[in-house]
PDB file of N, CA and C in Angstrom:
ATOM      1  N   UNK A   1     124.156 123.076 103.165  1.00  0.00           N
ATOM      2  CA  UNK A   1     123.356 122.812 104.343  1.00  0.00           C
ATOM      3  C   UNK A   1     123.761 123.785 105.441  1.00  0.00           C
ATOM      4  N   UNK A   2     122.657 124.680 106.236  1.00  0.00           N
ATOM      5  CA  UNK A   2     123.009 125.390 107.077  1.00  0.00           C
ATOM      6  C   UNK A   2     122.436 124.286 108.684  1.00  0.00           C
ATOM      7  N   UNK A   3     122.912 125.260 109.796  1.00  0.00           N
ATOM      8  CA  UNK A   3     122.640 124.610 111.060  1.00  0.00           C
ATOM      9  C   UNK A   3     121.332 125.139 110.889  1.00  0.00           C
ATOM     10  N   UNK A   4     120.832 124.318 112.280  1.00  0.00           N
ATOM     11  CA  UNK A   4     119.116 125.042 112.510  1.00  0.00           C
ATOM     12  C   UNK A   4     119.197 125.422 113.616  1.00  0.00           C
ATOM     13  N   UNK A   5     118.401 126.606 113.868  1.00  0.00           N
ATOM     14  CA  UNK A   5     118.067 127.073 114.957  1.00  0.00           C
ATOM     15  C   UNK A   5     116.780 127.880 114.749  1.00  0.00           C
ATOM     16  N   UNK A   6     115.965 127.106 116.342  1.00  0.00           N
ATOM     17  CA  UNK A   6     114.813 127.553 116.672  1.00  0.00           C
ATOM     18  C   UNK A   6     114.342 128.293 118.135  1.00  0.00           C
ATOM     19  N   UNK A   7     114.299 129.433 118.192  1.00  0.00           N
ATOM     20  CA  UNK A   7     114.524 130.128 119.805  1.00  0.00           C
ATOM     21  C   UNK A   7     113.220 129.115 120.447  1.00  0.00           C
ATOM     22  N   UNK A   8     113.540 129.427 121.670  1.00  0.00           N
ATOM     23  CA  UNK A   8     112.335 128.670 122.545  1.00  0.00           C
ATOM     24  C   UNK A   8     111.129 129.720 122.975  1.00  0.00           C
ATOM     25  N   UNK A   9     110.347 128.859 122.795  1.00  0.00           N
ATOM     26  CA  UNK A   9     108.893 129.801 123.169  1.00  0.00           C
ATOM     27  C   UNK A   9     108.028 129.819 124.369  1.00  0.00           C
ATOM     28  N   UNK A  10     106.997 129.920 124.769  1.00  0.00           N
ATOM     29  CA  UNK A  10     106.290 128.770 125.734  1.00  0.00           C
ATOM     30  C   UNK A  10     105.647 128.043 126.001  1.00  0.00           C
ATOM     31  N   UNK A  11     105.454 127.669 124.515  1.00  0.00           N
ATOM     32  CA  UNK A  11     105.218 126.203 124.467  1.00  0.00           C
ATOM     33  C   UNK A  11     105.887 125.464 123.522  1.00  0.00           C
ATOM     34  N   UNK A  12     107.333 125.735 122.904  1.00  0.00           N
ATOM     35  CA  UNK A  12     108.015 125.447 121.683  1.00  0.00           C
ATOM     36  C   UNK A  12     109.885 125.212 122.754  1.00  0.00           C
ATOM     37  N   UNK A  13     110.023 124.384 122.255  1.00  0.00           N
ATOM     38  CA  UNK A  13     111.739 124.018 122.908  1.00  0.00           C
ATOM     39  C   UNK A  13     112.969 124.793 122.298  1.00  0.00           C
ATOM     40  N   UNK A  14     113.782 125.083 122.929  1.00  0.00           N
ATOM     41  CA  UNK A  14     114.847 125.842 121.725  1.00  0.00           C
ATOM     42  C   UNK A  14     115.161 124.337 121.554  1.00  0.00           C
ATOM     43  N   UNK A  15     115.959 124.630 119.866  1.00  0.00           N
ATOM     44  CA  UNK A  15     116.470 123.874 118.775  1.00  0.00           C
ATOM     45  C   UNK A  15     117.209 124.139 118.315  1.00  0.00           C
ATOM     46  N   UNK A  16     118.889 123.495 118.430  1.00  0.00           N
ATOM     47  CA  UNK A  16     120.122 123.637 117.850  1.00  0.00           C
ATOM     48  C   UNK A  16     120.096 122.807 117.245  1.00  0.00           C
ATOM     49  N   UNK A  17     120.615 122.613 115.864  1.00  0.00           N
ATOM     50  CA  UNK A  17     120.975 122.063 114.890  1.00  0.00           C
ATOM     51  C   UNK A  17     122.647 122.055 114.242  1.00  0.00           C
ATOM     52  N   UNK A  18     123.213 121.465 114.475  1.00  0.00           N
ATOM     53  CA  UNK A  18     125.023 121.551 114.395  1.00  0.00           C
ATOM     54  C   UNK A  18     124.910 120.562 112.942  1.00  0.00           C
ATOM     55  N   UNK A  19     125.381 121.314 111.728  1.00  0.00           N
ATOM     56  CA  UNK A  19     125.554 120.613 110.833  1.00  0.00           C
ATOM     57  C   UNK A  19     126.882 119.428 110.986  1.00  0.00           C
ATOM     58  N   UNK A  20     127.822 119.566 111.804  1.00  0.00           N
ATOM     59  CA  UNK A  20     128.277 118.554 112.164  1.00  0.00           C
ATOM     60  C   UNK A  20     128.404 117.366 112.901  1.00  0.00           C
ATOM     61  N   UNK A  21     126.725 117.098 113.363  1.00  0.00           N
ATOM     62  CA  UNK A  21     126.190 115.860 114.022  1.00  0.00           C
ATOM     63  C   UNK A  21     125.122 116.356 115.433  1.00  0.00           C
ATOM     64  N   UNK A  22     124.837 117.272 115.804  1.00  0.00           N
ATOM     65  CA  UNK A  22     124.569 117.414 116.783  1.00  0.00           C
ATOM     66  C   UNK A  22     123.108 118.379 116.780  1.00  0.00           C
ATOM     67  N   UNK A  23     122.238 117.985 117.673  1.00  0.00           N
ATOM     68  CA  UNK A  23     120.737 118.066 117.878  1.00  0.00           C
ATOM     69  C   UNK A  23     120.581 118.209 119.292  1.00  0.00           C
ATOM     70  N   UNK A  24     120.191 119.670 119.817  1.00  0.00           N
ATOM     71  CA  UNK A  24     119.777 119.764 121.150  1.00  0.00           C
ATOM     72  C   UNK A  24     118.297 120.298 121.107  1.00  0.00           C
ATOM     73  N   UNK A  25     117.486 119.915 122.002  1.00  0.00           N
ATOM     74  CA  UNK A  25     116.146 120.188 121.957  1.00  0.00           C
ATOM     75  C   UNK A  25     116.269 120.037 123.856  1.00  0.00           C
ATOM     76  N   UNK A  26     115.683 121.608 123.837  1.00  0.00           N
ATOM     77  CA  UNK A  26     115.439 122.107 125.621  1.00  0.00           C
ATOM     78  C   UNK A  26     114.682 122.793 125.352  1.00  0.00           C
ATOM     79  N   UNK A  27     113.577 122.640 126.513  1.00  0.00           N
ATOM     80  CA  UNK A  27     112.478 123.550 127.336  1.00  0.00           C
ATOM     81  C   UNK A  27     111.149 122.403 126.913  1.00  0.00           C
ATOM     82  N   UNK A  28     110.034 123.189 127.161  1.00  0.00           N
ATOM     83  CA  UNK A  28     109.053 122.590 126.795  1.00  0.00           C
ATOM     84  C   UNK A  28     108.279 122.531 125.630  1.00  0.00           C
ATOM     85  N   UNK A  29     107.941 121.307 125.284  1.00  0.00           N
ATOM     86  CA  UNK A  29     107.255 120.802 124.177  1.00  0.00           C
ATOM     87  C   UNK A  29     105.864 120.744 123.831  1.00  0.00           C
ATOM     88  N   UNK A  30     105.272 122.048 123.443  1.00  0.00           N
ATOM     89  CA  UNK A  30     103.411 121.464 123.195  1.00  0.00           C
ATOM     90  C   UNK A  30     103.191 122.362 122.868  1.00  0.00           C
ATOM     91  N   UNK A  31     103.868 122.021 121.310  1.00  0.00           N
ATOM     92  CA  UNK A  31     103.285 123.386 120.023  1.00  0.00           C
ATOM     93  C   UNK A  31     101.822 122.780 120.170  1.00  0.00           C
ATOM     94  N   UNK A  32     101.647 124.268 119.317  1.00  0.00           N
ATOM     95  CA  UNK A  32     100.120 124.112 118.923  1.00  0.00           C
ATOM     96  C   UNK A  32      99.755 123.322 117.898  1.00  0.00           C
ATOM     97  N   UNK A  33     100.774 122.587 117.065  1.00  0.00           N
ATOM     98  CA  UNK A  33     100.701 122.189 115.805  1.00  0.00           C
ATOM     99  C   UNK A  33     101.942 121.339 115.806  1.00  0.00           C
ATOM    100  N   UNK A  34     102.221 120.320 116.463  1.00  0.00           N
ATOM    101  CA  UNK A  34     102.917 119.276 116.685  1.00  0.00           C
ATOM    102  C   UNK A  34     103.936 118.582 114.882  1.00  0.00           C
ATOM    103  N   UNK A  35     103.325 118.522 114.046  1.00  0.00           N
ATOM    104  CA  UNK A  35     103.387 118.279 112.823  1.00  0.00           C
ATOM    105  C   UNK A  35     104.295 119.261 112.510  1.00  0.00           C
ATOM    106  N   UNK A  36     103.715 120.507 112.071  1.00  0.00           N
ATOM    107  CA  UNK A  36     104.225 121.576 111.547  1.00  0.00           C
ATOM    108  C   UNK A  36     105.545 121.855 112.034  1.00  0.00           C
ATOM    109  N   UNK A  37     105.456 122.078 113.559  1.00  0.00           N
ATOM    110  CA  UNK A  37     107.003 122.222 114.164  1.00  0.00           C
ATOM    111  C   UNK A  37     107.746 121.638 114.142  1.00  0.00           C
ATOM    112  N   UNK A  38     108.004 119.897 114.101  1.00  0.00           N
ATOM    113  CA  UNK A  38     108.648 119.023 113.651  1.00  0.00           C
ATOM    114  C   UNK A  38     109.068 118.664 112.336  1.00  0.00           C
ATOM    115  N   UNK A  39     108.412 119.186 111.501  1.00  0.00           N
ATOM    116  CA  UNK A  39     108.545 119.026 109.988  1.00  0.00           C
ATOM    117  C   UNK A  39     109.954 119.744 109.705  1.00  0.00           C
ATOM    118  N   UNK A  40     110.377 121.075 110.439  1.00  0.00           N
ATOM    119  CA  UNK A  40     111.312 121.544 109.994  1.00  0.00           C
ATOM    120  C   UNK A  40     112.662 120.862 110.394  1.00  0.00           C
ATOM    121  N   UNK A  41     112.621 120.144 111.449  1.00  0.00           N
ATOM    122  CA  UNK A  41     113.085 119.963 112.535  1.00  0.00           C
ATOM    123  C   UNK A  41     113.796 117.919 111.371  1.00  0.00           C
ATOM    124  N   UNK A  42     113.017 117.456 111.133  1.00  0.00           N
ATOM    125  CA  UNK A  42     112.604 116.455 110.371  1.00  0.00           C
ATOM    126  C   UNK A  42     113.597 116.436 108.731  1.00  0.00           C
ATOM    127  N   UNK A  43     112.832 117.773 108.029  1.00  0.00           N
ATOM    128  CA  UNK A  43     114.060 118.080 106.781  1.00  0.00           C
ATOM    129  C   UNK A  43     114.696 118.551 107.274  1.00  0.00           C
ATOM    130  N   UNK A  44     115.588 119.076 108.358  1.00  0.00           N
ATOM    131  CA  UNK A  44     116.536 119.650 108.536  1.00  0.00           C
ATOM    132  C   UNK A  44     118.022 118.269 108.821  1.00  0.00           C
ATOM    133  N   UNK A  45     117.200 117.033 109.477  1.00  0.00           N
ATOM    134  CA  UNK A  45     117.707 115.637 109.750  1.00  0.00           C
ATOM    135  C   UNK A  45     118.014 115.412 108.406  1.00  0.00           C
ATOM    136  N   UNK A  46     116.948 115.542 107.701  1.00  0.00           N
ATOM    137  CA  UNK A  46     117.146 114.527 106.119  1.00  0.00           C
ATOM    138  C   UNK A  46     118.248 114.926 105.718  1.00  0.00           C
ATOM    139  N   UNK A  47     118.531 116.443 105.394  1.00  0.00           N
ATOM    140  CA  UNK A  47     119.813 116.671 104.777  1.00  0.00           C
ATOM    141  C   UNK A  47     121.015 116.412 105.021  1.00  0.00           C
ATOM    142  N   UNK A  48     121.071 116.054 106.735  1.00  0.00           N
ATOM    143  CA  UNK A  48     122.469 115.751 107.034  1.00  0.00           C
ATOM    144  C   UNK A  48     123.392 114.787 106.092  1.00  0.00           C
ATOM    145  N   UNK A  49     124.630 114.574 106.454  1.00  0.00           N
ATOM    146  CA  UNK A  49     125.581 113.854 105.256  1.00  0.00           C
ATOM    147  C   UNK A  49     125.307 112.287 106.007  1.00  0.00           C
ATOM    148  N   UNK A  50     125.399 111.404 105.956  1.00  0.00           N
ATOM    149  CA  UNK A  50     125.163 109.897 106.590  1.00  0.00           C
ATOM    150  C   UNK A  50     126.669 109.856 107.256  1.00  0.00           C
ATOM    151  N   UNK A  51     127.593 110.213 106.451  1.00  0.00           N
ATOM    152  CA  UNK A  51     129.101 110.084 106.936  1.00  0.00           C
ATOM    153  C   UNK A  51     129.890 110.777 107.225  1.00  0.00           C
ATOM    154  N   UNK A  52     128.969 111.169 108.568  1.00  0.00           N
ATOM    155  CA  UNK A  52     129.434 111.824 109.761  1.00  0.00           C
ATOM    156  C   UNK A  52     129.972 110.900 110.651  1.00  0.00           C
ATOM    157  N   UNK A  53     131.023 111.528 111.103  1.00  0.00           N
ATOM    158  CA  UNK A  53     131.678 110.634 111.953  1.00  0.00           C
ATOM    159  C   UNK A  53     131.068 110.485 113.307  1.00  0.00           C
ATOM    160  N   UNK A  54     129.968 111.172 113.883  1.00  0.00           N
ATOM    161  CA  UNK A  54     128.960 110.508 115.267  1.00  0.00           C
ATOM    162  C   UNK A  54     128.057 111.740 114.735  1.00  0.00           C
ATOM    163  N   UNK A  55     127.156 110.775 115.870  1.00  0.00           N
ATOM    164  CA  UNK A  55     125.413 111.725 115.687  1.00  0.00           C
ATOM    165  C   UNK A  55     124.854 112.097 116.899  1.00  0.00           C
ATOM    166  N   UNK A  56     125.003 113.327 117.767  1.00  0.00           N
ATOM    167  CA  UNK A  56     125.049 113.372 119.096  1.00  0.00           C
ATOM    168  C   UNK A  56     123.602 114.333 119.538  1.00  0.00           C
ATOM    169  N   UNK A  57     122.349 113.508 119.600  1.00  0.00           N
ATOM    170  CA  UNK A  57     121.101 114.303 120.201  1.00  0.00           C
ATOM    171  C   UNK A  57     120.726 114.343 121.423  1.00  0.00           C
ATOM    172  N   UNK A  58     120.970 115.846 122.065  1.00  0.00           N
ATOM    173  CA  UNK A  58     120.850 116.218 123.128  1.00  0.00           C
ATOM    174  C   UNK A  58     119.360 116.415 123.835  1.00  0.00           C
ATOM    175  N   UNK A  59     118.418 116.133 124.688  1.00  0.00           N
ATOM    176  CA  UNK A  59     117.366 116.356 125.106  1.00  0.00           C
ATOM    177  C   UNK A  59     116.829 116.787 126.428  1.00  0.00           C
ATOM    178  N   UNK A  60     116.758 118.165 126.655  1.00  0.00           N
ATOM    179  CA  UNK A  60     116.366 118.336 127.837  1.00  0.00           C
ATOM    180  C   UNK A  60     114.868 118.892 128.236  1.00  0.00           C
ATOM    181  N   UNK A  61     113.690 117.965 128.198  1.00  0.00           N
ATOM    182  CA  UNK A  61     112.522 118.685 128.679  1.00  0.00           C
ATOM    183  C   UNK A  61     111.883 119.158 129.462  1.00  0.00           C
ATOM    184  N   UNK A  62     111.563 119.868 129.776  1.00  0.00           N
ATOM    185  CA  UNK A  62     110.704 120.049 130.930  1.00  0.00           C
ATOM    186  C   UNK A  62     109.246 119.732 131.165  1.00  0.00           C
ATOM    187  N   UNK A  63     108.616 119.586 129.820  1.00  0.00           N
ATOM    188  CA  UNK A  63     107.308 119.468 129.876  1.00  0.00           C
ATOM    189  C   UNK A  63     107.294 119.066 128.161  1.00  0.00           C
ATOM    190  N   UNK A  64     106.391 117.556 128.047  1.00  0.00           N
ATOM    191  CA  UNK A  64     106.139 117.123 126.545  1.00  0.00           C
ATOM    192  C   UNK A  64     104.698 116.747 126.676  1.00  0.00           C
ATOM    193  N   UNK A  65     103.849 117.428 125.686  1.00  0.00           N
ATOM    194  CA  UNK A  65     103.034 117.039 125.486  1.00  0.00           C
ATOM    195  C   UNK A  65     102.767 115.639 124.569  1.00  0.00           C
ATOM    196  N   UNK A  66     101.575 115.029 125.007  1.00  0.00           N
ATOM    197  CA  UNK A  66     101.751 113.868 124.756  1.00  0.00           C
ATOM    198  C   UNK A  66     101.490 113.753 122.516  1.00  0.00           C
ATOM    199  N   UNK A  67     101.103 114.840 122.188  1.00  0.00           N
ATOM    200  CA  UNK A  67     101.408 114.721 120.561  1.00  0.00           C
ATOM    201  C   UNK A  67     102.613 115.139 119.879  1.00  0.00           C
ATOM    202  N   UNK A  68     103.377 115.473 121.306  1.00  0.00           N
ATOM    203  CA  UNK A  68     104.938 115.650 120.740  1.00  0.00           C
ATOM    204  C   UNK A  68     105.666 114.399 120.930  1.00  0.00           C
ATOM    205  N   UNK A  69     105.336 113.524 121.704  1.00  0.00           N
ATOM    206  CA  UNK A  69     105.630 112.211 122.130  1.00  0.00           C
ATOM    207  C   UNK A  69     106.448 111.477 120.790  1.00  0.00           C
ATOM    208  N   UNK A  70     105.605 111.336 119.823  1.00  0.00           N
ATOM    209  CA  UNK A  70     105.577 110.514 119.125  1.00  0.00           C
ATOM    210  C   UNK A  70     106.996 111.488 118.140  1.00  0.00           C
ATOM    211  N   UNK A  71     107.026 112.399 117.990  1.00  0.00           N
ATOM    212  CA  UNK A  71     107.508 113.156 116.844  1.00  0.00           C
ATOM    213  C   UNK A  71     109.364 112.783 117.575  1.00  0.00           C
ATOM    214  N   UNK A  72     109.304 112.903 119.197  1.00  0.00           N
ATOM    215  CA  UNK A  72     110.432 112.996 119.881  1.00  0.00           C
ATOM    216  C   UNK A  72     110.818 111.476 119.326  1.00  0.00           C
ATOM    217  N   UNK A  73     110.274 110.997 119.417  1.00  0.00           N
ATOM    218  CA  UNK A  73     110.940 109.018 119.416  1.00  0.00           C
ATOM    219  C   UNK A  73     111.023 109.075 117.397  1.00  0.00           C
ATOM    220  N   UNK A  74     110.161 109.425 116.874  1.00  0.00           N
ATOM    221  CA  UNK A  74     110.275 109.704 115.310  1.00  0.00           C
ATOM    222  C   UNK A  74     111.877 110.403 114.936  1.00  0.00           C
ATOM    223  N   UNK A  75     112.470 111.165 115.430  1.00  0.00           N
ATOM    224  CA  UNK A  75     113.522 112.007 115.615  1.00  0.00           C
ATOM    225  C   UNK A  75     114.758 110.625 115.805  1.00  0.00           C
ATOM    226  N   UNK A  76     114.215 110.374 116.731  1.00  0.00           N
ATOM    227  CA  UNK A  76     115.229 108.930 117.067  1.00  0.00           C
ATOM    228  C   UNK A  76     115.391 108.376 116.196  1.00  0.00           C
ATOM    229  N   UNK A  77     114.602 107.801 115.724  1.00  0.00           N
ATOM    230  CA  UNK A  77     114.498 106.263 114.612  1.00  0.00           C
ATOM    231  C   UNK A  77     115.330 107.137 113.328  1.00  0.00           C
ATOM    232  N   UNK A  78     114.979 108.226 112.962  1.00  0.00           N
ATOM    233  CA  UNK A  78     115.089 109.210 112.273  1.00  0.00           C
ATOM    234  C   UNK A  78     116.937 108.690 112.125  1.00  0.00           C
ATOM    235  N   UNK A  79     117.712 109.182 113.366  1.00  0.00           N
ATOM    236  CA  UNK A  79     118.401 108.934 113.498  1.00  0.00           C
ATOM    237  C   UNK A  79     119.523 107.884 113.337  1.00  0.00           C
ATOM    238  N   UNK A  80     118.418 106.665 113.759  1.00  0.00           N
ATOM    239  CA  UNK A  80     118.819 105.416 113.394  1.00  0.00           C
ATOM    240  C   UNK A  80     118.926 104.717 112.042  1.00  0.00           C
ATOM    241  N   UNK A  81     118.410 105.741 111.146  1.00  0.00           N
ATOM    242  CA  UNK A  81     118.061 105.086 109.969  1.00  0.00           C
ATOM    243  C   UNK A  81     119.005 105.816 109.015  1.00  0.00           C
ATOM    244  N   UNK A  82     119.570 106.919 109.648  1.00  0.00           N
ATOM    245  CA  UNK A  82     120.702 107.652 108.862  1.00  0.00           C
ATOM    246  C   UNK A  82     122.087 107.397 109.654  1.00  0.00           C
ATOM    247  N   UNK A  83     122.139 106.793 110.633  1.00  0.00           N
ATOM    248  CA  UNK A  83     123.498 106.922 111.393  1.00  0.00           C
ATOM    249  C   UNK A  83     123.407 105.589 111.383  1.00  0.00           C
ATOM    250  N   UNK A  84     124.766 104.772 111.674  1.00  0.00           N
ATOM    251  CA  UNK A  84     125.140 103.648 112.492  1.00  0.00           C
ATOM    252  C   UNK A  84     125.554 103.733 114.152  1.00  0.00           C
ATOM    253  N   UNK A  85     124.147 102.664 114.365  1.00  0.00           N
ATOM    254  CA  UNK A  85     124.119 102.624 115.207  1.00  0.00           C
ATOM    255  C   UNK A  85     125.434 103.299 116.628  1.00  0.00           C
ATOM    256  N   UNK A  86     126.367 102.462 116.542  1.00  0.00           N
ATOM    257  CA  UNK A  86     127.522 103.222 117.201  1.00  0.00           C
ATOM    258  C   UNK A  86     128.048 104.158 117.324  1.00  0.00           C
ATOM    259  N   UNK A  87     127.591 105.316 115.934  1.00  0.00           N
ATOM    260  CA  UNK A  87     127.837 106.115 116.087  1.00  0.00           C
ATOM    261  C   UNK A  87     126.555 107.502 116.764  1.00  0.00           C
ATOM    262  N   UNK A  88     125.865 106.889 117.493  1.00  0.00           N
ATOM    263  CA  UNK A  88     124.855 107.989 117.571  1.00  0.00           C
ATOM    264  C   UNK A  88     124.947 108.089 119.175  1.00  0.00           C
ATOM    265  N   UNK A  89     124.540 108.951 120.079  1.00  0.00           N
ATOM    266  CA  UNK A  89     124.699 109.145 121.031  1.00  0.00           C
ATOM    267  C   UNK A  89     123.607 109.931 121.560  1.00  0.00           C
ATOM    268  N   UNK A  90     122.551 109.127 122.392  1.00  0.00           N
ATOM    269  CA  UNK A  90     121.294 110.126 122.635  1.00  0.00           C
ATOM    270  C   UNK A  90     121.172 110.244 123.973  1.00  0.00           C
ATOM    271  N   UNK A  91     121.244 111.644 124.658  1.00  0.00           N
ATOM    272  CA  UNK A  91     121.059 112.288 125.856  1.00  0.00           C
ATOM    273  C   UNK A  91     119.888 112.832 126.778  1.00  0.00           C
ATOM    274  N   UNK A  92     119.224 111.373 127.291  1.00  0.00           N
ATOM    275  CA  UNK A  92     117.747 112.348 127.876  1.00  0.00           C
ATOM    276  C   UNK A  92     118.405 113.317 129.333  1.00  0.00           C
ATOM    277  N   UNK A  93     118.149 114.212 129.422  1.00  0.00           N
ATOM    278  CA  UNK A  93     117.887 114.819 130.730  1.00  0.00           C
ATOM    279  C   UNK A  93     116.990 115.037 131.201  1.00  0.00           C
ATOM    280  N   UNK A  94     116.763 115.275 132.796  1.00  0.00           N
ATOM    281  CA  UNK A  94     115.552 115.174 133.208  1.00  0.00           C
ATOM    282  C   UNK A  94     115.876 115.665 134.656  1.00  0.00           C
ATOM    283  N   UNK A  95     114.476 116.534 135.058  1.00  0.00           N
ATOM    284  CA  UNK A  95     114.864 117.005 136.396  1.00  0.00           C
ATOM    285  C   UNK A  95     114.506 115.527 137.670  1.00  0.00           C
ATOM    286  N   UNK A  96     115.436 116.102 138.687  1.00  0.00           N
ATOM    287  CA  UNK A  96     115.866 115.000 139.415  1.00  0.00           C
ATOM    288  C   UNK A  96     114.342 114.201 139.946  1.00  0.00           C
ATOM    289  N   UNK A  97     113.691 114.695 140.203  1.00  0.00           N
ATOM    290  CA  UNK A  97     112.186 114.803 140.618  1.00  0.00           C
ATOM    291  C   UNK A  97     111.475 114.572 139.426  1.00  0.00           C
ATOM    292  N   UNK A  98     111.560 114.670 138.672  1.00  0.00           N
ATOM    293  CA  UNK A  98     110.460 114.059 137.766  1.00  0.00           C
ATOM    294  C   UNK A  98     110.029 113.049 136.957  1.00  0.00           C
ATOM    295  N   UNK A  99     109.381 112.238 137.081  1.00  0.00           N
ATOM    296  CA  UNK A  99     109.164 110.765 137.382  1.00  0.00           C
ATOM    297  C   UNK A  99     108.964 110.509 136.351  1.00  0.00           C
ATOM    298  N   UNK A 100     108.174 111.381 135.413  1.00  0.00           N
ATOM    299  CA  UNK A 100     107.442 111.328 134.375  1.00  0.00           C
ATOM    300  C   UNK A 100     108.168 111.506 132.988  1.00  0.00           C
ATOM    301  N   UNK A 101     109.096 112.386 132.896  1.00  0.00           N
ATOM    302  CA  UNK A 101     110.169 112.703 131.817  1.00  0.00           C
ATOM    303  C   UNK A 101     110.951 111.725 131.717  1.00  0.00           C
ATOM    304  N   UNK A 102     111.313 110.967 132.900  1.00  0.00           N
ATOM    305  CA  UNK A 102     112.550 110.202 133.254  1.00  0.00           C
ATOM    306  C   UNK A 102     111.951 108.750 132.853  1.00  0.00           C
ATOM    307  N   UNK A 103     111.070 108.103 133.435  1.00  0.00           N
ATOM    308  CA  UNK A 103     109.956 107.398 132.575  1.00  0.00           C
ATOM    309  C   UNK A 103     110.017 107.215 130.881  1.00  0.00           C
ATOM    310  N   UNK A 104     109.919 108.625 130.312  1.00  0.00           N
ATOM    311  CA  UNK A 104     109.897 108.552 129.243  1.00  0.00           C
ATOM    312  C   UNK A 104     110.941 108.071 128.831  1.00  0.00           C
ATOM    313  N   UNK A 105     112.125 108.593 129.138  1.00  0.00           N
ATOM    314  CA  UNK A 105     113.399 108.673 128.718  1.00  0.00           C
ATOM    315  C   UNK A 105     113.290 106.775 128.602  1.00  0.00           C
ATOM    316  N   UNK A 106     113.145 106.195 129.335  1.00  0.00           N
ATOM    317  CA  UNK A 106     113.375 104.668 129.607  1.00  0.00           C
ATOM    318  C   UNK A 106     112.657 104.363 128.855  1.00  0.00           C
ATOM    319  N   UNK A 107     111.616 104.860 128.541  1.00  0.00           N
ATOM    320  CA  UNK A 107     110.539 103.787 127.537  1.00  0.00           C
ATOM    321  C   UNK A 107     110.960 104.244 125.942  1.00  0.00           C
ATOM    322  N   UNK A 108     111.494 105.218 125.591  1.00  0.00           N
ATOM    323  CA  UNK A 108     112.338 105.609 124.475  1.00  0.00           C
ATOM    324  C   UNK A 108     114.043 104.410 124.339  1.00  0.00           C
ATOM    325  N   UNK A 109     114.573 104.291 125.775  1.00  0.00           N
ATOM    326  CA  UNK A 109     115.871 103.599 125.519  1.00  0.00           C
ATOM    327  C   UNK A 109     115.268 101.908 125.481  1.00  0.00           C
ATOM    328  N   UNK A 110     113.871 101.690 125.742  1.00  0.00           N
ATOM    329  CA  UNK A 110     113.622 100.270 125.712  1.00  0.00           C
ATOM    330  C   UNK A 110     113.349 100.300 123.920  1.00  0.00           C
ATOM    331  N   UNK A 111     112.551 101.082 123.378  1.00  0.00           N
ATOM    332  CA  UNK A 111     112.040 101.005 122.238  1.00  0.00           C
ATOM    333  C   UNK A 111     113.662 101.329 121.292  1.00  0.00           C
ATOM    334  N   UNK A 112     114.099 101.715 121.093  1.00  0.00           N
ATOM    335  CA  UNK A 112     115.306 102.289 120.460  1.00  0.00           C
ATOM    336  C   UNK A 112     116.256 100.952 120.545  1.00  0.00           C
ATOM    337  N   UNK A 113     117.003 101.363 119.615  1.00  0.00           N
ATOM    338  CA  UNK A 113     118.509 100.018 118.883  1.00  0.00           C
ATOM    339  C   UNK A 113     119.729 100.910 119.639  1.00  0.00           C
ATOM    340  N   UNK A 114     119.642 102.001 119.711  1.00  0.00           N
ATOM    341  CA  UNK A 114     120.707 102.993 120.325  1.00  0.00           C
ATOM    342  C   UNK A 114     120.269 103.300 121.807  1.00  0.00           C
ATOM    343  N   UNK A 115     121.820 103.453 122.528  1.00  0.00           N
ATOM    344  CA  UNK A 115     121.244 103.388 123.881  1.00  0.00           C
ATOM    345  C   UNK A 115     121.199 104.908 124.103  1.00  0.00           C
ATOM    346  N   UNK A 116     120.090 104.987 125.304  1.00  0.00           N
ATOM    347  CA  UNK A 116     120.157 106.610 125.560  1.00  0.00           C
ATOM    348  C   UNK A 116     120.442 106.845 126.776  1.00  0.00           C
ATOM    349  N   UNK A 117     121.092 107.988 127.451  1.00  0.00           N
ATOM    350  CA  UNK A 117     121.920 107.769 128.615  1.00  0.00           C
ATOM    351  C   UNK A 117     121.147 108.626 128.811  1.00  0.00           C
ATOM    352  N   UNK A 118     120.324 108.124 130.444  1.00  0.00           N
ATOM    353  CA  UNK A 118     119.251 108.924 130.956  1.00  0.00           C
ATOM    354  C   UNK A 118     120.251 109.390 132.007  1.00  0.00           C
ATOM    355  N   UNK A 119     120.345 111.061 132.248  1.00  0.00           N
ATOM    356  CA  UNK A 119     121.011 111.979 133.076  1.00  0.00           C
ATOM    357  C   UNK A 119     120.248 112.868 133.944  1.00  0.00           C
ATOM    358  N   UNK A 120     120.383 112.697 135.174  1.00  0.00           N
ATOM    359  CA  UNK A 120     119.201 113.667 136.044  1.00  0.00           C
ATOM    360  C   UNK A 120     120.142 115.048 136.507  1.00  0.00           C
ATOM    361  N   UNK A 121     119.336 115.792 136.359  1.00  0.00           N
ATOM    362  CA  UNK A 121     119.578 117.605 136.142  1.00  0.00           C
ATOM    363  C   UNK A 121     119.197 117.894 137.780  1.00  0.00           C
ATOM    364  N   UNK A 122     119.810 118.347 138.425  1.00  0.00           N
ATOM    365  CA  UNK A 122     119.530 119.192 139.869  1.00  0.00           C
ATOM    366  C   UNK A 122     118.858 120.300 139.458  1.00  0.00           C
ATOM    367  N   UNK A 123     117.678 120.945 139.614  1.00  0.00           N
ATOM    368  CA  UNK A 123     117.372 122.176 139.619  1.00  0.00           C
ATOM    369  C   UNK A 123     117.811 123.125 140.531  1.00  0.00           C
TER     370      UNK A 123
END
């Protein structure tokens, strides 16, 4: 199993992939093809080992389109269904001002078994 990495575009997030537990996704979100870009993103999750000792997904957006919505919280569960619970650790960031990301972030830590520690970013 290698790490993943996906440069950021402008409308695509960079994507670190740490084969030893760790998932950062920054910039903005609204491929043209919501599916497709996540798919890699998706088998790249599957392969991880389950017994890892924590599962740490980092998230900083600036802008999600709303058919990436679903793929971002899919990622989660994703998570949940390969990690124990305690061991996973999910990081929304969000600029201090934006109502709407930060929003999300909460309606992701209401829906979710794992808590997500919503962090506001100073620009």
């Amino acid at each position: 199993m290698e790490n993943l990495h996906i440069e950021e575009t402008k409308c695509t997030p960079f994507i670190n992939g740490d084969v030893n537990g760790a998932l950062t996704i920054k910039g903005n979100c609204f491929p043209e093809n919501s599916l497709t870009f996540f798919e890699t993103i998706n088998n790249w999750m599957d392969a991880l080992p389950s017994d890892l000792s924590s599962f740490v997904m980092d998230c900083e957006l600036n802008y999600i389109a709303s058919s990436s919505v679903m793929h971002i919280f899919k990622l989660m569960q994703k998570a949940e269904e390969h990690f124990p619970v305690d061991k996973i650790e999910i990081k929304w960031k969000f600029e201090v001002d934006d109502e709407d990301i930060e929003k999300l972030g909460e309606e992701f830590n209401n829906l979710t078994k794992s808590e997500i520690k919503l962090i506001p970013v100073e620009v």
